[in-house]
Every structure is written in structure tokens, then in C-alpha cells.
N, C-alpha and C. Protein backbone atom coordinates (compact mmCIF):
# COMPACT_ATOMS: atom_id res chain seq x y z
N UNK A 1 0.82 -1.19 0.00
CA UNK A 1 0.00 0.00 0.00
C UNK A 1 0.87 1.26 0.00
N UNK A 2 2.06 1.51 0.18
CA UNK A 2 2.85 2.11 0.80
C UNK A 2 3.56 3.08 -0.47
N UNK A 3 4.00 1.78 -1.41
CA UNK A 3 4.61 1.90 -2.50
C UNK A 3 3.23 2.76 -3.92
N UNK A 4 2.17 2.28 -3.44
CA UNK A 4 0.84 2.40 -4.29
C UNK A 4 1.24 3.98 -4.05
N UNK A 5 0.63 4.45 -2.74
CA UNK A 5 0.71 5.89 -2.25
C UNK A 5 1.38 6.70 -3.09
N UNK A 6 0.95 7.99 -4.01
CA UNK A 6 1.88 8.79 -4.44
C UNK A 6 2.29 9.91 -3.59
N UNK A 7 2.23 9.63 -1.85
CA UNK A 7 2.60 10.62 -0.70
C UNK A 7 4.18 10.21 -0.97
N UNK A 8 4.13 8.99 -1.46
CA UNK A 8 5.92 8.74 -0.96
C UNK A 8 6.92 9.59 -2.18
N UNK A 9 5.93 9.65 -3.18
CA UNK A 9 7.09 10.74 -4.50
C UNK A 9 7.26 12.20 -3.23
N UNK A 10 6.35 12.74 -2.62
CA UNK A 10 6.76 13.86 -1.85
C UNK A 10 7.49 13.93 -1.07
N UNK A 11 7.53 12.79 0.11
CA UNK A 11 8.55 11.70 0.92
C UNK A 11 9.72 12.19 0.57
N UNK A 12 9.72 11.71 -0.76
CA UNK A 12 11.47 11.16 -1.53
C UNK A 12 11.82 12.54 -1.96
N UNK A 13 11.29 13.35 -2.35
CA UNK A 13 11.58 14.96 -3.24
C UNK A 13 11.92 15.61 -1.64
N UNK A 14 11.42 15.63 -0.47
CA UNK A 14 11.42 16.15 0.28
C UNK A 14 12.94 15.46 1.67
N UNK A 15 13.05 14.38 1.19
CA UNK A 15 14.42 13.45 1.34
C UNK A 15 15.92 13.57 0.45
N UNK A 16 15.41 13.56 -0.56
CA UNK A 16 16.13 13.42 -1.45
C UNK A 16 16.22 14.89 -2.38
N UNK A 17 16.13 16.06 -1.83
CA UNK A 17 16.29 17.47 -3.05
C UNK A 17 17.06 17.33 -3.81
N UNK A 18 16.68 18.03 -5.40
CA UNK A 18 17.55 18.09 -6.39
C UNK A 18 18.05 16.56 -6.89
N UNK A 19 17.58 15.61 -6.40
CA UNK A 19 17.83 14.35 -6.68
C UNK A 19 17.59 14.24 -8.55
N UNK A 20 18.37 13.50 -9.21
CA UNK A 20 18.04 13.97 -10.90
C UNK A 20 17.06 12.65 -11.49
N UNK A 21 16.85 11.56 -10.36
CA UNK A 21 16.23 10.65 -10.72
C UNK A 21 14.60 10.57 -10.25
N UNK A 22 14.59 12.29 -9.40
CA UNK A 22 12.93 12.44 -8.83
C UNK A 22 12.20 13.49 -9.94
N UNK A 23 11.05 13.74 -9.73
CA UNK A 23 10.48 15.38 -9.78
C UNK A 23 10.27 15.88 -8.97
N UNK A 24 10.40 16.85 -9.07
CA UNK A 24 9.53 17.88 -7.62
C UNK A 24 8.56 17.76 -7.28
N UNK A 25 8.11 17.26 -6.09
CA UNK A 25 6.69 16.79 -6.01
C UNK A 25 6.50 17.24 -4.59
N UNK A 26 4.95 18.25 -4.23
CA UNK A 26 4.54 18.70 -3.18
C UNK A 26 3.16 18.07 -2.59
N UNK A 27 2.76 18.16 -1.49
CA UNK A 27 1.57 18.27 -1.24
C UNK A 27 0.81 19.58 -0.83
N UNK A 28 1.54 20.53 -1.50
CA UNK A 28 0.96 22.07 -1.92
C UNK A 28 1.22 22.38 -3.38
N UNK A 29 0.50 23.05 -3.91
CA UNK A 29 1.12 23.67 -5.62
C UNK A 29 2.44 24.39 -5.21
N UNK A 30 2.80 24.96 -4.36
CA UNK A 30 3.81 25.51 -4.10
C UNK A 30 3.93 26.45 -5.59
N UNK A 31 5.38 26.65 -5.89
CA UNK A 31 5.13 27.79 -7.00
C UNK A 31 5.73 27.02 -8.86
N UNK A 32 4.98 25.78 -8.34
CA UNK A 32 4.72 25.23 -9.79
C UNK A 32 3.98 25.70 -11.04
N UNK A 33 4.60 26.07 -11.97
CA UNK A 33 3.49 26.83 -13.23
C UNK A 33 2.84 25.53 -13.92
N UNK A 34 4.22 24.85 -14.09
CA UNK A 34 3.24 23.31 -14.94
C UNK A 34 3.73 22.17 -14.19
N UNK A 35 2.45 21.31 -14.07
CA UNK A 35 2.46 20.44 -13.28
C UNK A 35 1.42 19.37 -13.48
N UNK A 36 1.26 18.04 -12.65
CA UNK A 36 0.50 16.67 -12.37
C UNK A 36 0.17 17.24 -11.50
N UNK A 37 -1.32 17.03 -11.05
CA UNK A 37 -1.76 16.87 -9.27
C UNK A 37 -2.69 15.89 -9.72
N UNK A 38 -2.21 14.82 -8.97
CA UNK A 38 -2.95 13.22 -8.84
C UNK A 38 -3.02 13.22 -7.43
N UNK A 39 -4.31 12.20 -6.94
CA UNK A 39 -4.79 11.48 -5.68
C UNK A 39 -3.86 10.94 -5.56
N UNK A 40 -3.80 11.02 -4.19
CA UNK A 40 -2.67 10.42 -2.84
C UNK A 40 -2.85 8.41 -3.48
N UNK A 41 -4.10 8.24 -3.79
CA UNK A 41 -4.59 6.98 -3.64
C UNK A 41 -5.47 6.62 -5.13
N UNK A 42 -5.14 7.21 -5.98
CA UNK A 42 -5.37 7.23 -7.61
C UNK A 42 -4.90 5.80 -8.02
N UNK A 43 -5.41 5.31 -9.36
CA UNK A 43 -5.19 4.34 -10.07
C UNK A 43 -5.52 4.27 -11.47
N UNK A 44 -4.52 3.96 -12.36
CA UNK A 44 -5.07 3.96 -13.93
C UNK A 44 -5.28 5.65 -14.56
N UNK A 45 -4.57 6.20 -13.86
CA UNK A 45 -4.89 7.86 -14.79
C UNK A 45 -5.78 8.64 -14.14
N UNK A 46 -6.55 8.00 -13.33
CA UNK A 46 -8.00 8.28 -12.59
C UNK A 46 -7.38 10.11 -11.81
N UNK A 47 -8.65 10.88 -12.16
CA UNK A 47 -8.39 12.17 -11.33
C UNK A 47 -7.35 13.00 -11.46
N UNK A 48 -6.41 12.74 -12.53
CA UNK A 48 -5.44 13.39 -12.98
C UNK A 48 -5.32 15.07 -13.59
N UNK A 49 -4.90 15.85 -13.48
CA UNK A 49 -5.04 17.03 -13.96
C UNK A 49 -3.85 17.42 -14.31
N UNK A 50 -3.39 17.90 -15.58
CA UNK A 50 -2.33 18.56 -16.27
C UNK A 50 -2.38 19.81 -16.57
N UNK A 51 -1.76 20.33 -15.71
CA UNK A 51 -1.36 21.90 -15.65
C UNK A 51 -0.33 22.48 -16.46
N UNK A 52 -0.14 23.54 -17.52
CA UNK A 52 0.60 23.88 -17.61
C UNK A 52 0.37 25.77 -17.75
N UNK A 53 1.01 26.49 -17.24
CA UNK A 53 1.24 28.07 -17.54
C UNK A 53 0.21 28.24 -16.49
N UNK A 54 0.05 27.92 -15.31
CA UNK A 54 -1.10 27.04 -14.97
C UNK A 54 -3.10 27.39 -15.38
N UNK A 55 -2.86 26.80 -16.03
CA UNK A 55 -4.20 26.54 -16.95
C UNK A 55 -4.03 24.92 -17.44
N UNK A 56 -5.55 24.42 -16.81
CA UNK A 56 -5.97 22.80 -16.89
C UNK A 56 -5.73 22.73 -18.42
N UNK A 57 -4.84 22.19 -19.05
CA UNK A 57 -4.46 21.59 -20.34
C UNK A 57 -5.50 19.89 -20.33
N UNK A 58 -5.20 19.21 -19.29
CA UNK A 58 -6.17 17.64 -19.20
C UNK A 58 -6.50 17.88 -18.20
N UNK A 59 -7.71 17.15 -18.34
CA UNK A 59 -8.20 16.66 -16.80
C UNK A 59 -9.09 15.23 -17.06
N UNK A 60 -8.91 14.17 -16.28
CA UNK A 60 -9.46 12.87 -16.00
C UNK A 60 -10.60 12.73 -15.37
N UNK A 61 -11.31 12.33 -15.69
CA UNK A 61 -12.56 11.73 -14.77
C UNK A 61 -12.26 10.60 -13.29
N UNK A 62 -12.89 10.57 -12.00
CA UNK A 62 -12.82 8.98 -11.49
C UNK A 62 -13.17 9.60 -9.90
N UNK A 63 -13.01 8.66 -9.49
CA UNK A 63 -13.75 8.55 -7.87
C UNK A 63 -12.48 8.68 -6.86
N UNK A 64 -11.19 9.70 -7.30
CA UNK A 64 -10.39 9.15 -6.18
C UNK A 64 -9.80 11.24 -6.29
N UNK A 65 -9.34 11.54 -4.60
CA UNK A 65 -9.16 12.94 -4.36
C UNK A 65 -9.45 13.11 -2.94
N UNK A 66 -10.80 12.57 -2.81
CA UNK A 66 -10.72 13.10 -1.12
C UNK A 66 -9.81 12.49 0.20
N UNK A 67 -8.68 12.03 -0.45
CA UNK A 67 -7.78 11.69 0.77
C UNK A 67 -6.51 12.77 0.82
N UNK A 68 -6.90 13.65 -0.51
CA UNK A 68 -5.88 14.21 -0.88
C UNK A 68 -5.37 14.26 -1.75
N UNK A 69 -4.20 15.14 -2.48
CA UNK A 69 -2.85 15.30 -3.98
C UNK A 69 -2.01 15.48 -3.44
N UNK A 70 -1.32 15.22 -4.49
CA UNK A 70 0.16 15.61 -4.51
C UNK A 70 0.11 16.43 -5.96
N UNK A 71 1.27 17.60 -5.95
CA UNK A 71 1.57 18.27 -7.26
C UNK A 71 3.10 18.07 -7.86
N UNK A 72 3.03 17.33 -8.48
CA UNK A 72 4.20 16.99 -9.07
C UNK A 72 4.52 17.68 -10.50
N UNK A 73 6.08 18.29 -10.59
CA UNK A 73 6.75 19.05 -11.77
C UNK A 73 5.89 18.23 -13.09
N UNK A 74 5.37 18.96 -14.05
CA UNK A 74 5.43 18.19 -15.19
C UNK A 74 6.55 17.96 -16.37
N UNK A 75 6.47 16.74 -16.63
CA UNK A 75 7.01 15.98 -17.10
C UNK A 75 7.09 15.75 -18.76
N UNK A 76 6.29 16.49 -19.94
CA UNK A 76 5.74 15.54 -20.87
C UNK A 76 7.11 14.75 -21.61
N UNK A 77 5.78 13.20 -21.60
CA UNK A 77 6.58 12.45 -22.15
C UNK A 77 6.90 12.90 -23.42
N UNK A 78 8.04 11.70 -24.29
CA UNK A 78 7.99 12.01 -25.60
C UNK A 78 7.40 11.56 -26.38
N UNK A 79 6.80 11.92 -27.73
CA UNK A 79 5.94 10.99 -28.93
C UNK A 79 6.59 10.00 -29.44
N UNK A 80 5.93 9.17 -29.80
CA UNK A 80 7.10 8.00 -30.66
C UNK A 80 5.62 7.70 -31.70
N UNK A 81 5.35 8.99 -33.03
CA UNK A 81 4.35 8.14 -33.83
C UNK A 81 3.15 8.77 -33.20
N UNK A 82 3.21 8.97 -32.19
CA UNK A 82 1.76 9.85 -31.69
C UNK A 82 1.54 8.83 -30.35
N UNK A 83 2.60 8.16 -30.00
CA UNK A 83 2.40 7.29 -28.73
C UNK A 83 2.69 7.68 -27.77
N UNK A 84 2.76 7.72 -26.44
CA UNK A 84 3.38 8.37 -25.10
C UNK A 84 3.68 6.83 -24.09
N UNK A 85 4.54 5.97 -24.57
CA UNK A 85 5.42 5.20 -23.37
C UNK A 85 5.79 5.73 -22.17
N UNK A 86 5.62 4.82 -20.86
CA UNK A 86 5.91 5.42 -19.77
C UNK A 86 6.17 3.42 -19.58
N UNK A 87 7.65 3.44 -18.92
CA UNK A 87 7.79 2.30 -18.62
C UNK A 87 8.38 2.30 -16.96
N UNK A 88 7.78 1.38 -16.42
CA UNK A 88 7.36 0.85 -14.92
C UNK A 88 8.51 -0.37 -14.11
N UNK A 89 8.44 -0.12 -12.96
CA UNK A 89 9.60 -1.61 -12.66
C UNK A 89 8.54 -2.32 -11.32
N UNK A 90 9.30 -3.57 -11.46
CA UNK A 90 8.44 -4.19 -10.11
C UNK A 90 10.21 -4.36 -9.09
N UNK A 91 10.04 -4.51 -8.28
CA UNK A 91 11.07 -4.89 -7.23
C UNK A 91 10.82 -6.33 -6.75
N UNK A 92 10.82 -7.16 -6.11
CA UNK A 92 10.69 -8.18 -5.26
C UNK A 92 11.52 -8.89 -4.32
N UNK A 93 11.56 -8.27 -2.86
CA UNK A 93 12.59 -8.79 -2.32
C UNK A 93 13.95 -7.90 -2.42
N UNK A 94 13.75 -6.35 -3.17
CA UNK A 94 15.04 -5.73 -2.97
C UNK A 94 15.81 -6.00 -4.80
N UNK A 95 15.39 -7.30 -5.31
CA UNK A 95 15.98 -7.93 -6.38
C UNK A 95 15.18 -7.30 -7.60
N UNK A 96 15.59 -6.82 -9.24
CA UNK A 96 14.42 -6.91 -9.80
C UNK A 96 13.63 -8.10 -10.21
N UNK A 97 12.55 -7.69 -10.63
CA UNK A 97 11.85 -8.28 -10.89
C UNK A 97 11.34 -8.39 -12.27
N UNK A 98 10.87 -7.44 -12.99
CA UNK A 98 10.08 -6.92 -13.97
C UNK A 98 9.88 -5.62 -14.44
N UNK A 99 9.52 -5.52 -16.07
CA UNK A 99 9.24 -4.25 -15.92
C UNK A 99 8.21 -4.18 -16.74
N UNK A 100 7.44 -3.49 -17.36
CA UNK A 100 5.90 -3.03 -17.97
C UNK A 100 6.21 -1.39 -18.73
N UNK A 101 6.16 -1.83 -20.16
CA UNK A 101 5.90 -0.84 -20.73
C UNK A 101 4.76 -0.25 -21.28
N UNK A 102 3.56 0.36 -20.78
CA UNK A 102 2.47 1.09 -21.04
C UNK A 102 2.71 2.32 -22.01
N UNK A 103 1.89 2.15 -23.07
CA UNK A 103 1.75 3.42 -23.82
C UNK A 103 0.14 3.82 -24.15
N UNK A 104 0.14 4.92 -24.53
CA UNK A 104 -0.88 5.36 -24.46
C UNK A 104 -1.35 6.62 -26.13
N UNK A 105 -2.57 7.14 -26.66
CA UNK A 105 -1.94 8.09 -27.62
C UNK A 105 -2.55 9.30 -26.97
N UNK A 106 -2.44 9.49 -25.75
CA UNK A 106 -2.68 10.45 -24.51
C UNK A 106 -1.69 10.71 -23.89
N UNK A 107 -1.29 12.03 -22.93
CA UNK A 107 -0.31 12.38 -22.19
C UNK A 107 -0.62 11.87 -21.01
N UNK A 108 -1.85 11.02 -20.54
CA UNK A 108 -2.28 10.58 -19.52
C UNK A 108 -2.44 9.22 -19.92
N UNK A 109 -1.67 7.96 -19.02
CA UNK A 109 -1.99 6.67 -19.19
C UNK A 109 -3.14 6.24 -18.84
N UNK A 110 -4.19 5.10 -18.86
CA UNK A 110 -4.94 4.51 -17.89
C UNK A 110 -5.03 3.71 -18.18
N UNK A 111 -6.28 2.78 -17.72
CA UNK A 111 -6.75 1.47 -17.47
C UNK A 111 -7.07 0.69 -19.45
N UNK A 112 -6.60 1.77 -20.13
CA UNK A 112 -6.66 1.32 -21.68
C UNK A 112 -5.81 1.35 -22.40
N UNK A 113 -4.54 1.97 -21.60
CA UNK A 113 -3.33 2.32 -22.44
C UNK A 113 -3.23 0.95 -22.91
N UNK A 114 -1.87 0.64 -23.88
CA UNK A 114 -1.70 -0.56 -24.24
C UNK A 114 -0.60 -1.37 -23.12
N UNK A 115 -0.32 -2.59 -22.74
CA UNK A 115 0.64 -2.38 -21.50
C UNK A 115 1.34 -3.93 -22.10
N UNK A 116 2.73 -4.13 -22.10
CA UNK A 116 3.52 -5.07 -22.31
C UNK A 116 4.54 -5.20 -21.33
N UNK A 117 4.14 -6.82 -20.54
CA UNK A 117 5.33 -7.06 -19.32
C UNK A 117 6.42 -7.43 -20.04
N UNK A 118 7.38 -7.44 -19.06
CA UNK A 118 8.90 -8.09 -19.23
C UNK A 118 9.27 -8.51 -18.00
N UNK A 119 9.91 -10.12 -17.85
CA UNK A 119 9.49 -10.82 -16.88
C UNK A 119 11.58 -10.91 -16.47
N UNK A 120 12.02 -10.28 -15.13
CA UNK A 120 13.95 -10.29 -15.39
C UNK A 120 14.19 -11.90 -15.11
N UNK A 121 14.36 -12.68 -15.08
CA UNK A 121 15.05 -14.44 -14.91
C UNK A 121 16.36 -13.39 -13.92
């Protein structure tokens, strides 16, 4: 549940500053112009809002917010063809495990993007 939480990207930005492998990620807008603010407890794209200059560029539909956001730096991915890949890792035990490449022809993934595992031996 812990790892699910996107409190812990704020955790780690707030642990780890200037780190080049985080984004900046608050649980205030703080003085972000473009930005993500997703539910603490979101899934699949759900409740997502893309800020940029700040003016709502996307916004997602779904049932998840009242536990809270986080506002995280935006990011956009890159096109490949009109696609937006965002690829994922599993851990297990500290060891890897796996990884999952989801794409999408949205700047927002979800529960339809297209998604292909990769299993590490």
C-alpha cells in the first residue's frame, strides 16, 4: 500500500532534493506553473489534472481525491508516432523483478493504455 501511495514521491523529493532521478513533487502547488496533481490513492490515470502556464491543459474523470494530492513538476513524455510510453519496474525482495511498458496516444496513461510485461530471470 505504501509503495501504491503517491505521498511517498513527496517523501522522496522532500528526502532526497535536487535528486536527478525524482520530480519535484509537493503536497501544496507551491510555485509550480506546470504540473501533475494526482490522488494520494489514484489508479489507472483516474483524477489526474495537467497543468501547464497554470491553466488545466487535461483533466481525467474517477472517484479518487478526497484523501488528498500531490503536485508533481510536469514531465511531458515524448511521442514516438503519436504514442506516449511510460515504462514501470516491479522490485521483489530488494531484487528486480520486472518491468511493464504502457503506452498510451494520450499524455495521460490509464486502465486502456496498451501495456507489455517483461518478466527479469
Amino acid at each position: 500500500m505504501i509503495l501504491s501511495n503517491k505521498a511517498i514521491l513527496a517523501v522522496l523529493w522532500e528526502l532526497f532534493p535536487d535528486c536527478p532521478y525524482l520530480l519535484p513533487t509537493y503536497f501544496e502547488k507551491k510555485n509550480l506553473l506546470n504540473y501533475a496533481r494526482k490522488p494520494l490513492l489514484s489508479r489507472e490515470g483516474a483524477n489526474i489534472d495537467l497543468v501547464i502556464n497554470n491553466t488545466t491543459l487535461l483533466q481525467t474523470p474517477g472517484e479518487y481525491g478526497e484523501e488528498g494530492y500531490i503536485y508533481q513538476q510536469l514531465f511531458e513524455l515524448p511521442a514516438y508516432e503519436g504514442n506516449y510510453p511510460v515504462i514501470g519496474s516491479w522490485v521483489i525482495g530488494q531484487e528486480p523483478a520486472g518491468i511493464g511498458i504502457r503506452e498510451s496516444d494520450g499524455l495521460i496513461t490509464n486502465n486502456l493504455s496498451r501495456f507489455v510485461p517483461h518478466l527479469i530471470n
